[in-house]
C-alpha atoms as a PDB file:
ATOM      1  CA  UNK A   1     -16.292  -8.333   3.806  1.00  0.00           C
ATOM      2  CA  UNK A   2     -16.447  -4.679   2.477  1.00  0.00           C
ATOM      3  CA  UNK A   3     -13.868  -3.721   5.744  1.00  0.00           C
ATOM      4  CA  UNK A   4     -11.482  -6.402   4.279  1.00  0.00           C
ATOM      5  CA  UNK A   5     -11.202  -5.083   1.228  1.00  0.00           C
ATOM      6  CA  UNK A   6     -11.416  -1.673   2.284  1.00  0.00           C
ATOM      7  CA  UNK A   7      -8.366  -2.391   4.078  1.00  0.00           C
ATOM      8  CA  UNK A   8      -6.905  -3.994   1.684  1.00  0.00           C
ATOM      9  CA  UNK A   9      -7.211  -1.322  -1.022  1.00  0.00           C
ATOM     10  CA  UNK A  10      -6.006   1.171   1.570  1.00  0.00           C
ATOM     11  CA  UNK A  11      -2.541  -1.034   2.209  1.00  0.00           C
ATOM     12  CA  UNK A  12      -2.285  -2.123  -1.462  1.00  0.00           C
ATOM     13  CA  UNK A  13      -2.936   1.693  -3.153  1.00  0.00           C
ATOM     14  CA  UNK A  14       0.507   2.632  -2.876  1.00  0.00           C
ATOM     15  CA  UNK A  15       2.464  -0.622  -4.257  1.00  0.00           C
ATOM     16  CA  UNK A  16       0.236  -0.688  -6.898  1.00  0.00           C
ATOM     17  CA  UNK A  17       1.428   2.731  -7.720  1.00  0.00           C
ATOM     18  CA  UNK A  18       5.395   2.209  -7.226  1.00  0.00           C
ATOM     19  CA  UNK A  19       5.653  -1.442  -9.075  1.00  0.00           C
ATOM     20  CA  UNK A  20       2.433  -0.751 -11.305  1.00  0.00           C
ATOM     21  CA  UNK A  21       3.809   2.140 -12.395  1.00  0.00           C
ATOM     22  CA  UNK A  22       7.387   2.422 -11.918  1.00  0.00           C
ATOM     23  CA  UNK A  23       8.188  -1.354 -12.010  1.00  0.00           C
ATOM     24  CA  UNK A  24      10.211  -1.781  -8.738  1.00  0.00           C
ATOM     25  CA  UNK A  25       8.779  -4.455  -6.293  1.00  0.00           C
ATOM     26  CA  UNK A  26       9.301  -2.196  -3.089  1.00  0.00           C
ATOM     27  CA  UNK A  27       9.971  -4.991  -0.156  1.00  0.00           C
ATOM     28  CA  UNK A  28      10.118  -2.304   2.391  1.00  0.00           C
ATOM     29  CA  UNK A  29       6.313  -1.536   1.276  1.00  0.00           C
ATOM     30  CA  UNK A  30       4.870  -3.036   4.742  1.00  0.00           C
ATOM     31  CA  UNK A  31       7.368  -1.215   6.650  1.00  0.00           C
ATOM     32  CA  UNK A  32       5.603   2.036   5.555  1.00  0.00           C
ATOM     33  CA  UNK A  33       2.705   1.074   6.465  1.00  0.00           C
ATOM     34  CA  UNK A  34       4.051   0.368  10.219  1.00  0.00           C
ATOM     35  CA  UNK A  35       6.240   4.002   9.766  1.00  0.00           C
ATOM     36  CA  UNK A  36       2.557   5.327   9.821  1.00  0.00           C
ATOM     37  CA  UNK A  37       0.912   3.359  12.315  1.00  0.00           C
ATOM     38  CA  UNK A  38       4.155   4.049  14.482  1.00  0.00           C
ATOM     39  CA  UNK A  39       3.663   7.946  13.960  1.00  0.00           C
ATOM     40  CA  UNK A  40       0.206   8.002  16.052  1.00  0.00           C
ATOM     41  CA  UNK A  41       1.998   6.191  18.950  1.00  0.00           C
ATOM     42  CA  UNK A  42       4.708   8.608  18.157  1.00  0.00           C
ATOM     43  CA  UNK A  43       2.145  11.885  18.722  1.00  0.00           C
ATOM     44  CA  UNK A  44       0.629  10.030  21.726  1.00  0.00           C
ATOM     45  CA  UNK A  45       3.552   9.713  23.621  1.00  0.00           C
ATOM     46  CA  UNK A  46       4.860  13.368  22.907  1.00  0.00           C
ATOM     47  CA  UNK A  47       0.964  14.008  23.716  1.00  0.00           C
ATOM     48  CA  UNK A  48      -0.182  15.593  20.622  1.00  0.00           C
ATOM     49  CA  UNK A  49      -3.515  15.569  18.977  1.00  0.00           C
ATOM     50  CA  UNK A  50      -4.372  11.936  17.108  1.00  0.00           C
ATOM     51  CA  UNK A  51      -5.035  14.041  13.733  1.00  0.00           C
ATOM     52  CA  UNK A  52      -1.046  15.213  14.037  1.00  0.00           C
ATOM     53  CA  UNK A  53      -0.032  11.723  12.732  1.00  0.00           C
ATOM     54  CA  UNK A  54      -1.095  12.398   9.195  1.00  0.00           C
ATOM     55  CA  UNK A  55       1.393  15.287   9.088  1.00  0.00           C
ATOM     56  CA  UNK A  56       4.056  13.426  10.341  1.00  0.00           C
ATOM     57  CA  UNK A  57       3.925  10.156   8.689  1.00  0.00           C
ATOM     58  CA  UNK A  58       3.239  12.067   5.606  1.00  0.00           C
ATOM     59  CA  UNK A  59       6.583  13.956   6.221  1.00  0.00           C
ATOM     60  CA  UNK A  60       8.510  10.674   7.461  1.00  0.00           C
ATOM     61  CA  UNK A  61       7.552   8.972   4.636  1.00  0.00           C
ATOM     62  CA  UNK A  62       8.314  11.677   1.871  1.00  0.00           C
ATOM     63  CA  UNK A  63      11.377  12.635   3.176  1.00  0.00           C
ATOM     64  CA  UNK A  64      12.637   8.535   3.667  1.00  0.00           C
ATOM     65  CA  UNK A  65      10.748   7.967   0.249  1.00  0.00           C
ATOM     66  CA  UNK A  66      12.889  10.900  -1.971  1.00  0.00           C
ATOM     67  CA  UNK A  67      16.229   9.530  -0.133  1.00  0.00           C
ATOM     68  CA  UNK A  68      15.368   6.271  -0.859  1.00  0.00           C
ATOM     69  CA  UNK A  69      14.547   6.946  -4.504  1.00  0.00           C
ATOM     70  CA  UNK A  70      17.068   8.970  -5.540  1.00  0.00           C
ATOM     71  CA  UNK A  71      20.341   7.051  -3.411  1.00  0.00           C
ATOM     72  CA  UNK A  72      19.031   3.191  -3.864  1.00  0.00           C
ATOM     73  CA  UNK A  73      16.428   3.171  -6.591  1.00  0.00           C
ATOM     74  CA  UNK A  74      17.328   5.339  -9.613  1.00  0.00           C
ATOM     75  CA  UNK A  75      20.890   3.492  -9.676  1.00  0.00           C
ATOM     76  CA  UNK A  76      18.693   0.188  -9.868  1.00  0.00           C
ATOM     77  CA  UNK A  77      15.626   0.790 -12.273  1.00  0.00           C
ATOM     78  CA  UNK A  78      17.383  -1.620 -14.902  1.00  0.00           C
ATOM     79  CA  UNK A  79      18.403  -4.040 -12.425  1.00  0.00           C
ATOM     80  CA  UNK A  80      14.765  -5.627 -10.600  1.00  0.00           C
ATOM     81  CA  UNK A  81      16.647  -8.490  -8.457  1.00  0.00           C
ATOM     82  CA  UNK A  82      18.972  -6.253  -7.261  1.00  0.00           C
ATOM     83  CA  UNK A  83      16.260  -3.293  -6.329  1.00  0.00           C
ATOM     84  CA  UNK A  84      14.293  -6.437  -4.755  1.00  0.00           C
ATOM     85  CA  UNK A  85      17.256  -6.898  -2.454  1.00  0.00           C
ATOM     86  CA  UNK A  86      17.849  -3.721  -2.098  1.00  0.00           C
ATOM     87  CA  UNK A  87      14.573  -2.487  -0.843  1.00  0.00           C
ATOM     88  CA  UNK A  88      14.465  -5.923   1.344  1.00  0.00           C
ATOM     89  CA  UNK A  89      17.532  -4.636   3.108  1.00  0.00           C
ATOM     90  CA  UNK A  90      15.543  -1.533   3.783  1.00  0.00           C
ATOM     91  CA  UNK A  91      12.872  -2.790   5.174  1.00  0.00           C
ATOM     92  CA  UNK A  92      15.043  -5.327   7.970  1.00  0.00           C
ATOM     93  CA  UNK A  93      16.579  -1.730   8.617  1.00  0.00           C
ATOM     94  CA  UNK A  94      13.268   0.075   9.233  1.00  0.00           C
ATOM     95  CA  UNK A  95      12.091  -2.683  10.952  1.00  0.00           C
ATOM     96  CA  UNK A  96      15.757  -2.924  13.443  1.00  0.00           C
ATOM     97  CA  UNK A  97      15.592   0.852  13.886  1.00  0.00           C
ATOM     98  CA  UNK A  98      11.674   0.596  15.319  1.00  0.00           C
ATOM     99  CA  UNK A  99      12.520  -1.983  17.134  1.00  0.00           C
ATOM    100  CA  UNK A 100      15.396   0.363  19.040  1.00  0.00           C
ATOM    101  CA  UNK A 101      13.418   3.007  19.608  1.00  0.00           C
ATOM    102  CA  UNK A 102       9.726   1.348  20.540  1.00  0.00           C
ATOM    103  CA  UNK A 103      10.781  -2.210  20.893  1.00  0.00           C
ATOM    104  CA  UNK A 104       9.569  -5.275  20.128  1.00  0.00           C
ATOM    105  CA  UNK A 105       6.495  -5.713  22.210  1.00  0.00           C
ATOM    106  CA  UNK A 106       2.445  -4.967  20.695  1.00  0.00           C
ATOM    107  CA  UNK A 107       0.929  -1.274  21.103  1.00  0.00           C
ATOM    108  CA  UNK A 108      -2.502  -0.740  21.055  1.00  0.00           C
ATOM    109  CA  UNK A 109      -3.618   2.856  20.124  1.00  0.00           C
ATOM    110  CA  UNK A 110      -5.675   4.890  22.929  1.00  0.00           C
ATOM    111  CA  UNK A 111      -8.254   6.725  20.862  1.00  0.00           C
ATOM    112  CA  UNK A 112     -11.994   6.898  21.566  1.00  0.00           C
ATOM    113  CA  UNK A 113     -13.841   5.768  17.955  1.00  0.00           C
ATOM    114  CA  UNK A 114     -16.769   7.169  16.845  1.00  0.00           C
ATOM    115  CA  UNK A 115     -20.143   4.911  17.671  1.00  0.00           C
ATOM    116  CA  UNK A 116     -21.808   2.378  15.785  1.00  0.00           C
ATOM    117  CA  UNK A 117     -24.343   3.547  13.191  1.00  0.00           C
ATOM    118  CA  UNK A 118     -27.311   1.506  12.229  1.00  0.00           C
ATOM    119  CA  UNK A 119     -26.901   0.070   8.625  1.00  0.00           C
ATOM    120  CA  UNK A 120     -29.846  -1.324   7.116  1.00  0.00           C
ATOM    121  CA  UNK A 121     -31.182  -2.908  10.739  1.00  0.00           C
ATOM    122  CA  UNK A 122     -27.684  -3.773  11.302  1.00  0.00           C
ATOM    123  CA  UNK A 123     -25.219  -1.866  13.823  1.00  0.00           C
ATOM    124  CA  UNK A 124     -21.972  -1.464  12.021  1.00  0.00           C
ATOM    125  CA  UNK A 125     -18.922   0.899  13.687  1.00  0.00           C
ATOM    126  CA  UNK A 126     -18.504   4.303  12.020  1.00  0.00           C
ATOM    127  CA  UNK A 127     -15.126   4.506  11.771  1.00  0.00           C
ATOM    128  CA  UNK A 128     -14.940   1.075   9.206  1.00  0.00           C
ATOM    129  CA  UNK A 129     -17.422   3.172   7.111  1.00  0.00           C
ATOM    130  CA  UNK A 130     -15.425   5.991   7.125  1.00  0.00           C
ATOM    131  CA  UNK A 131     -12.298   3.388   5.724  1.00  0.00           C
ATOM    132  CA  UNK A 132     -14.722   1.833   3.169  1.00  0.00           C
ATOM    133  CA  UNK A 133     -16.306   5.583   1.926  1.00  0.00           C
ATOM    134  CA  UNK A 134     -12.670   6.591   1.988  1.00  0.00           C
ATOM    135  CA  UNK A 135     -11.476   3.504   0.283  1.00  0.00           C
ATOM    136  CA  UNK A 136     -13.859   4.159  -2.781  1.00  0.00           C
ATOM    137  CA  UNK A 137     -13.468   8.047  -2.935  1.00  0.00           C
ATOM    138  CA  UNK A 138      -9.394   7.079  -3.278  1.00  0.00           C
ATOM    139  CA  UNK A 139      -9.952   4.844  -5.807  1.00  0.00           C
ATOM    140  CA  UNK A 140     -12.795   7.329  -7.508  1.00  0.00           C
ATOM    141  CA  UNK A 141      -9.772   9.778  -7.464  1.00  0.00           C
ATOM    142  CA  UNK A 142      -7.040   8.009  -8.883  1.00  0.00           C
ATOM    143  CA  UNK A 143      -9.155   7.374 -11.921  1.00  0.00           C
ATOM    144  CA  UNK A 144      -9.723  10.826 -12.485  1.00  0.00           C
ATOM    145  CA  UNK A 145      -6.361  11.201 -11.805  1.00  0.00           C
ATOM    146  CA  UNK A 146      -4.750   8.672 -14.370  1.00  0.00           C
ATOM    147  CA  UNK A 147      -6.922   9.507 -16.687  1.00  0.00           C
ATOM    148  CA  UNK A 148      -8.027  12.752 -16.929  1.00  0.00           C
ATOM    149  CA  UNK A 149      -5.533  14.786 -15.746  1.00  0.00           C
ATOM    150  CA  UNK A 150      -1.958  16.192 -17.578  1.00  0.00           C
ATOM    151  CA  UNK A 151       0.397  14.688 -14.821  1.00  0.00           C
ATOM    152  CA  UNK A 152      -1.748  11.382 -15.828  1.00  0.00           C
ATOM    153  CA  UNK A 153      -1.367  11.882 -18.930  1.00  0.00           C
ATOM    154  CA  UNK A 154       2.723  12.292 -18.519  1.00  0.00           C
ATOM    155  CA  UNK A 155       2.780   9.164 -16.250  1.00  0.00           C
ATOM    156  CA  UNK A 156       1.249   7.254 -18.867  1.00  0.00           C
ATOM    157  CA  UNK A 157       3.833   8.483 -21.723  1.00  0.00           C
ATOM    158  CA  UNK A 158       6.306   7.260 -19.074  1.00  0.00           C
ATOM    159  CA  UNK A 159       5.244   3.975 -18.677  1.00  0.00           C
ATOM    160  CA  UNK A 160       4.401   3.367 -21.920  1.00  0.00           C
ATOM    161  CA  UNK A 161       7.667   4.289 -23.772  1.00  0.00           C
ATOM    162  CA  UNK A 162      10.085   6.069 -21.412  1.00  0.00           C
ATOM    163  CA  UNK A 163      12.936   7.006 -23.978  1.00  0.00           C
ATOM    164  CA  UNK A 164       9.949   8.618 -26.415  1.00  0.00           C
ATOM    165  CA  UNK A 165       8.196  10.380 -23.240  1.00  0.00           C
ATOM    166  CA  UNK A 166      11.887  11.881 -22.875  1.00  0.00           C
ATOM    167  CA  UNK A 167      12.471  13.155 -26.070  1.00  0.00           C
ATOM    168  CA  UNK A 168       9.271  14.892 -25.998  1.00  0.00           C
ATOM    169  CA  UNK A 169      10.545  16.550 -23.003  1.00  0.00           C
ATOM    170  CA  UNK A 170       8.780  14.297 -19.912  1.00  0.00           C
ATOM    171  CA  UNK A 171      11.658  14.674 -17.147  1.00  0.00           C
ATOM    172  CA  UNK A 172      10.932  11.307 -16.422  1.00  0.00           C
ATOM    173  CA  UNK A 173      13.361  10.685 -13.715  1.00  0.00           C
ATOM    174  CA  UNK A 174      11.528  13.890 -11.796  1.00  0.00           C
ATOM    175  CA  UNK A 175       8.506  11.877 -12.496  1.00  0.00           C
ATOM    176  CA  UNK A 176      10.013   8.400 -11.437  1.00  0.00           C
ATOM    177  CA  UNK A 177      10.472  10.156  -7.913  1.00  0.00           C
ATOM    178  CA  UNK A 178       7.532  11.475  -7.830  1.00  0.00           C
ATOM    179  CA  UNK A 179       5.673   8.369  -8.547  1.00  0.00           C
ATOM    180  CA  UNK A 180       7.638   6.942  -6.281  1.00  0.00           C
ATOM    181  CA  UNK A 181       7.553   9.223  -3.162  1.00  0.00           C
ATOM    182  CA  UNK A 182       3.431   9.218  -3.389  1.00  0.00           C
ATOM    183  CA  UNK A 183       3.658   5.418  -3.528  1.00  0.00           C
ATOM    184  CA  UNK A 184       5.452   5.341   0.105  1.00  0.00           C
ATOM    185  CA  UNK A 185       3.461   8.292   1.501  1.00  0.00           C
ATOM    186  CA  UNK A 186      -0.232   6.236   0.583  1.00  0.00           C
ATOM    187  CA  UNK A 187       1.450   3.708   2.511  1.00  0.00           C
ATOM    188  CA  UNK A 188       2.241   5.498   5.689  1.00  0.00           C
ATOM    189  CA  UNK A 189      -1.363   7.218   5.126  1.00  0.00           C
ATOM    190  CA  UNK A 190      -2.935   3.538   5.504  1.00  0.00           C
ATOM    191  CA  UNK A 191      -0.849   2.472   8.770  1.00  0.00           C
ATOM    192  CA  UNK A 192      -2.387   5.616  10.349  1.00  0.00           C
ATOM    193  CA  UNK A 193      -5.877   5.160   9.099  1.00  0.00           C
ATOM    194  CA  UNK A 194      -5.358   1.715  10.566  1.00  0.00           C
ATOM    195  CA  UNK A 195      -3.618   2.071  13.195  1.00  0.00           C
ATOM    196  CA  UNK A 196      -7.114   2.355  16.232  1.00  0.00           C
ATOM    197  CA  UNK A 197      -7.746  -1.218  14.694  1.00  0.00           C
ATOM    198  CA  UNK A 198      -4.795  -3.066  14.992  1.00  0.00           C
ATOM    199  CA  UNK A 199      -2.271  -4.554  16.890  1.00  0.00           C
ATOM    200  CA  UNK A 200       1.011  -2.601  16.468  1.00  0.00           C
ATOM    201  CA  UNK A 201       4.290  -4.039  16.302  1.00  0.00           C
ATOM    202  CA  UNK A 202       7.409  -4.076  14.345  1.00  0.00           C
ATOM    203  CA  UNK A 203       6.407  -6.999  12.254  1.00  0.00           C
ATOM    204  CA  UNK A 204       3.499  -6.247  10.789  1.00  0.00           C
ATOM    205  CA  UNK A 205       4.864  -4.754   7.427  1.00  0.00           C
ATOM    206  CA  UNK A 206       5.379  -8.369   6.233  1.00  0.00           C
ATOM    207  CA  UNK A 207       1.818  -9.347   6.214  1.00  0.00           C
ATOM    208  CA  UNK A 208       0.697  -6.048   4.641  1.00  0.00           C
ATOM    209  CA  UNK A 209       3.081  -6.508   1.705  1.00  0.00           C
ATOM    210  CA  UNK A 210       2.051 -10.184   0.831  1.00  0.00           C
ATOM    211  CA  UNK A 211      -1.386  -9.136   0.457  1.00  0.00           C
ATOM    212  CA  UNK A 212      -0.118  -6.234  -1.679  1.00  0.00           C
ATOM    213  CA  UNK A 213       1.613  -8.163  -3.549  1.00  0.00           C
ATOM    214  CA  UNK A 214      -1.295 -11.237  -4.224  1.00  0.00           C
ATOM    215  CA  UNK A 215      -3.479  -8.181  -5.341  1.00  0.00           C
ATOM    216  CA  UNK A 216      -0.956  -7.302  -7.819  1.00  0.00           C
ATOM    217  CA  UNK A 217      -0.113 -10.695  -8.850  1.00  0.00           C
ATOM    218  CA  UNK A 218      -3.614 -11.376  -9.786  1.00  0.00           C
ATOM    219  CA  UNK A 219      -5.143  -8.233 -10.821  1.00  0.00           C
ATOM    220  CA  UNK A 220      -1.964  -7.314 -13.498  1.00  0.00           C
ATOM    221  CA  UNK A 221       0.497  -4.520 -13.220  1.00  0.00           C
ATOM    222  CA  UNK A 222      -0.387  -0.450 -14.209  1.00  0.00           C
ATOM    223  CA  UNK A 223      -4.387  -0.573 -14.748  1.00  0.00           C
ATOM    224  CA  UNK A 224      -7.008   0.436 -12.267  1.00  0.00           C
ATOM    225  CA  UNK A 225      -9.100  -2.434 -13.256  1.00  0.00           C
ATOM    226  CA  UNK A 226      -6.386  -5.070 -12.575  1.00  0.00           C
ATOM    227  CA  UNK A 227      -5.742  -3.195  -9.082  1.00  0.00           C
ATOM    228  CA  UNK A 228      -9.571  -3.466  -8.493  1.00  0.00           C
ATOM    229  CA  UNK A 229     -10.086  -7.173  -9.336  1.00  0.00           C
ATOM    230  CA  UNK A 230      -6.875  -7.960  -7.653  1.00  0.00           C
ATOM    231  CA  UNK A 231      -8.675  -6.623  -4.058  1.00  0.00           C
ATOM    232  CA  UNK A 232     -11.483  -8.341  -5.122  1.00  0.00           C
ATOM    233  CA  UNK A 233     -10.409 -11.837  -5.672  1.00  0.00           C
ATOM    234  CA  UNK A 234      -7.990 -11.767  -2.985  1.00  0.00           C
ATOM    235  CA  UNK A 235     -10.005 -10.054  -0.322  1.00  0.00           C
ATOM    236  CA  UNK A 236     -12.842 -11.756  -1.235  1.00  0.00           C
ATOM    237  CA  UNK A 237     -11.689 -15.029  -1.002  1.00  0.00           C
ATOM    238  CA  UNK A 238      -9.854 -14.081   1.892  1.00  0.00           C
ATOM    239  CA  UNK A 239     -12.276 -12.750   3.672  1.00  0.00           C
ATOM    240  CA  UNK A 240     -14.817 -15.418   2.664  1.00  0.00           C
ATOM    241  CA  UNK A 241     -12.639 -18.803   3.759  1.00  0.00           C
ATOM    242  CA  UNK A 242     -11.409 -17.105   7.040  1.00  0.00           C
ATOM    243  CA  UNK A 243     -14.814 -16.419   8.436  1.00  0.00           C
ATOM    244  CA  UNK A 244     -15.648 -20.463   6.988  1.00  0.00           C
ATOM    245  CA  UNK A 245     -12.348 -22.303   8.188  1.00  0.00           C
ATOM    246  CA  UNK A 246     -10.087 -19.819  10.334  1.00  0.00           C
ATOM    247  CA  UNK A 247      -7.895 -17.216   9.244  1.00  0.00           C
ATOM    248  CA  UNK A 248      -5.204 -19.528   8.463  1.00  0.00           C
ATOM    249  CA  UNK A 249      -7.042 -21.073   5.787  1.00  0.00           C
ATOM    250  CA  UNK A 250      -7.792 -18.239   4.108  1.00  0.00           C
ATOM    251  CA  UNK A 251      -3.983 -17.364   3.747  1.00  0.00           C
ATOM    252  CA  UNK A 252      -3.375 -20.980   1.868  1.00  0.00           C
ATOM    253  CA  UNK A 253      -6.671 -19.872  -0.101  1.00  0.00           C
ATOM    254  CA  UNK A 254      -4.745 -16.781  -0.956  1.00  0.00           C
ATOM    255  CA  UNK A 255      -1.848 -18.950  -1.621  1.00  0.00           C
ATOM    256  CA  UNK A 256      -2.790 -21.167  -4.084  1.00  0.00           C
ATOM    257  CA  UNK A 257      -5.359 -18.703  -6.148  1.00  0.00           C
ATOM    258  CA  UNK A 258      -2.043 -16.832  -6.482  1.00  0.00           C
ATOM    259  CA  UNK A 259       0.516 -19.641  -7.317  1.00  0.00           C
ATOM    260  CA  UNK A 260      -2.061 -20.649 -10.132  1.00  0.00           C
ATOM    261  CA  UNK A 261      -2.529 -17.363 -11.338  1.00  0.00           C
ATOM    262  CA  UNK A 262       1.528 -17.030 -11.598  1.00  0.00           C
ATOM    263  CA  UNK A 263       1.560 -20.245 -13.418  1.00  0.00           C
ATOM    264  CA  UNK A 264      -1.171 -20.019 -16.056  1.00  0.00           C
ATOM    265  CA  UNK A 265      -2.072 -16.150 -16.758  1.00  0.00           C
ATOM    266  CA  UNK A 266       1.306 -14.473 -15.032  1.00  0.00           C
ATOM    267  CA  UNK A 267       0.041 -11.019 -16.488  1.00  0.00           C
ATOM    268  CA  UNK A 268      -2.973 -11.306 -13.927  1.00  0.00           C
ATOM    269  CA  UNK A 269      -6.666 -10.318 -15.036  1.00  0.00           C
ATOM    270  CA  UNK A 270      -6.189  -6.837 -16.410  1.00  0.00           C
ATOM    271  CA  UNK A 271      -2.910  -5.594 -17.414  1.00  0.00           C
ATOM    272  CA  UNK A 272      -1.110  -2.857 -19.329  1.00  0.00           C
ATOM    273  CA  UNK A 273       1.410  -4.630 -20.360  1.00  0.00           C
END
């Protein structure tokens, strides 16, 4: 169970950060997560090292992320439905344009993993530690982060009132891209971190942002805390009913926690707002 929501932190991290934060429910979300897992096929093929696929999805990601941002965000922060169909037209394009180039068939990534480690009496594979550690030491930084730190501090002014954070000289549209371009690149980040584990294909951006987007839903929007119960609740019960009934179950689980969360405490367990 601590894999799935290791995982699940890992794919969720960077939603939480563009509609936490910023408001905007990114639909193309997923399809970051697949530019990243697409960038270590990408550095296989050309027949580069596997570590060159941070780099490059890191690039991809900011560079698509600022263009995004600044040509089909900013002109839609005070319109949601619109930057909802917006950002869903994005991702059908990301998702067409992989297609062209890789096509639509799986990819499994070629990469030797480290061995299994003995945990407590119990053989467990080193590299889902190293997701979990790296899972908590993310979260352990964005905490400090938020919280601690000045650009924090200015993304909290932001949120909080945007035309007062302004006047006391925030650029807040600066930080808005910002915000926004570290959202997309913790997504790509994820795909590549997952990418040895998974079955790779064009699709697989869809699944990664309903699971981002339970988390959210029950958790609450803009606080660490609702971010962590969100992974909780959802992974947990995921987790927990697929291993019981199949892991179709545990998606209607997922379902229905989150249908009655929307319908009797729609500001999740922890929220800002």
């Amino acid at each position: 169970m601590a894999y799935e929501l290791a995982t699940l932190s890992l794919t969720t991290l960077g939603l939480a950060v563009v509609f936490g934060l910023l408001g905007v429910m990114n639909m193309a979300h997923g399809e970051f997560v697949m530019i990243g897992t697409y960038a270590v096929v990408a550095v296989q093929q050309w027949g580069w090292p596997i570590a060159t696929a941070f780099p490059v999805a890191l690039l991809v990601c900011a560079g698509l992320g600022w263009v995004v941002e600044r040509w089909l965000i900013r002109p839609l922060y005070a319109r949601p439905f619109d930057t909802l169909l917006a950002t869903w037209a994005l991702a059908m394009l990301l998702r067409k344009m992989v297609e062209a180039i890789w096509g639509k068939g799986y990819r499994n990534i070629e990469v030797t993993l480290p061995p299994s480690v003995d945990v407590w009496g119990t053989s467990y594979p080193a590299y889902r530690l190293m997701l979990i550690t790296l899972s908590f030491l993310m979260l352990v930084f964005l905490f400090f982060w938020y919280r601690r730190s000045s650009a924090g501090l200015r993304v909290r002014a932001m949120t909080s009132n945007p035309a007062l954070a302004q006047a006391l000289g925030i650029n807040t549209t600066r930080l808005s891209s910002q915000a926004f371009v570290i959202g997309v690149c913790l997504a790509g980040a994820s795909g590549v971190l997952l990418s040895p584990l998974i079955r790779i294909e064009p699709g697989i951006g869809v699944d990664y942002l309903l699971d981002a987007f339970f988390v959210l839903v029950v958790g609450g929007l803009g606080t660490l805390s609702g971010f962590t119960g969100g992974v909780g609740v959802i992974g947990g019960s995921q987790a927990l009913v697929s291993s019981i009934s199949g892991q179709t179950s545990g998606y209607a689980v997922v379902l229905i926690i989150s249908i009655i969360f929307l319908w009797l405490k729609p500001d999740g367990i922890f929220s800002r707002r």
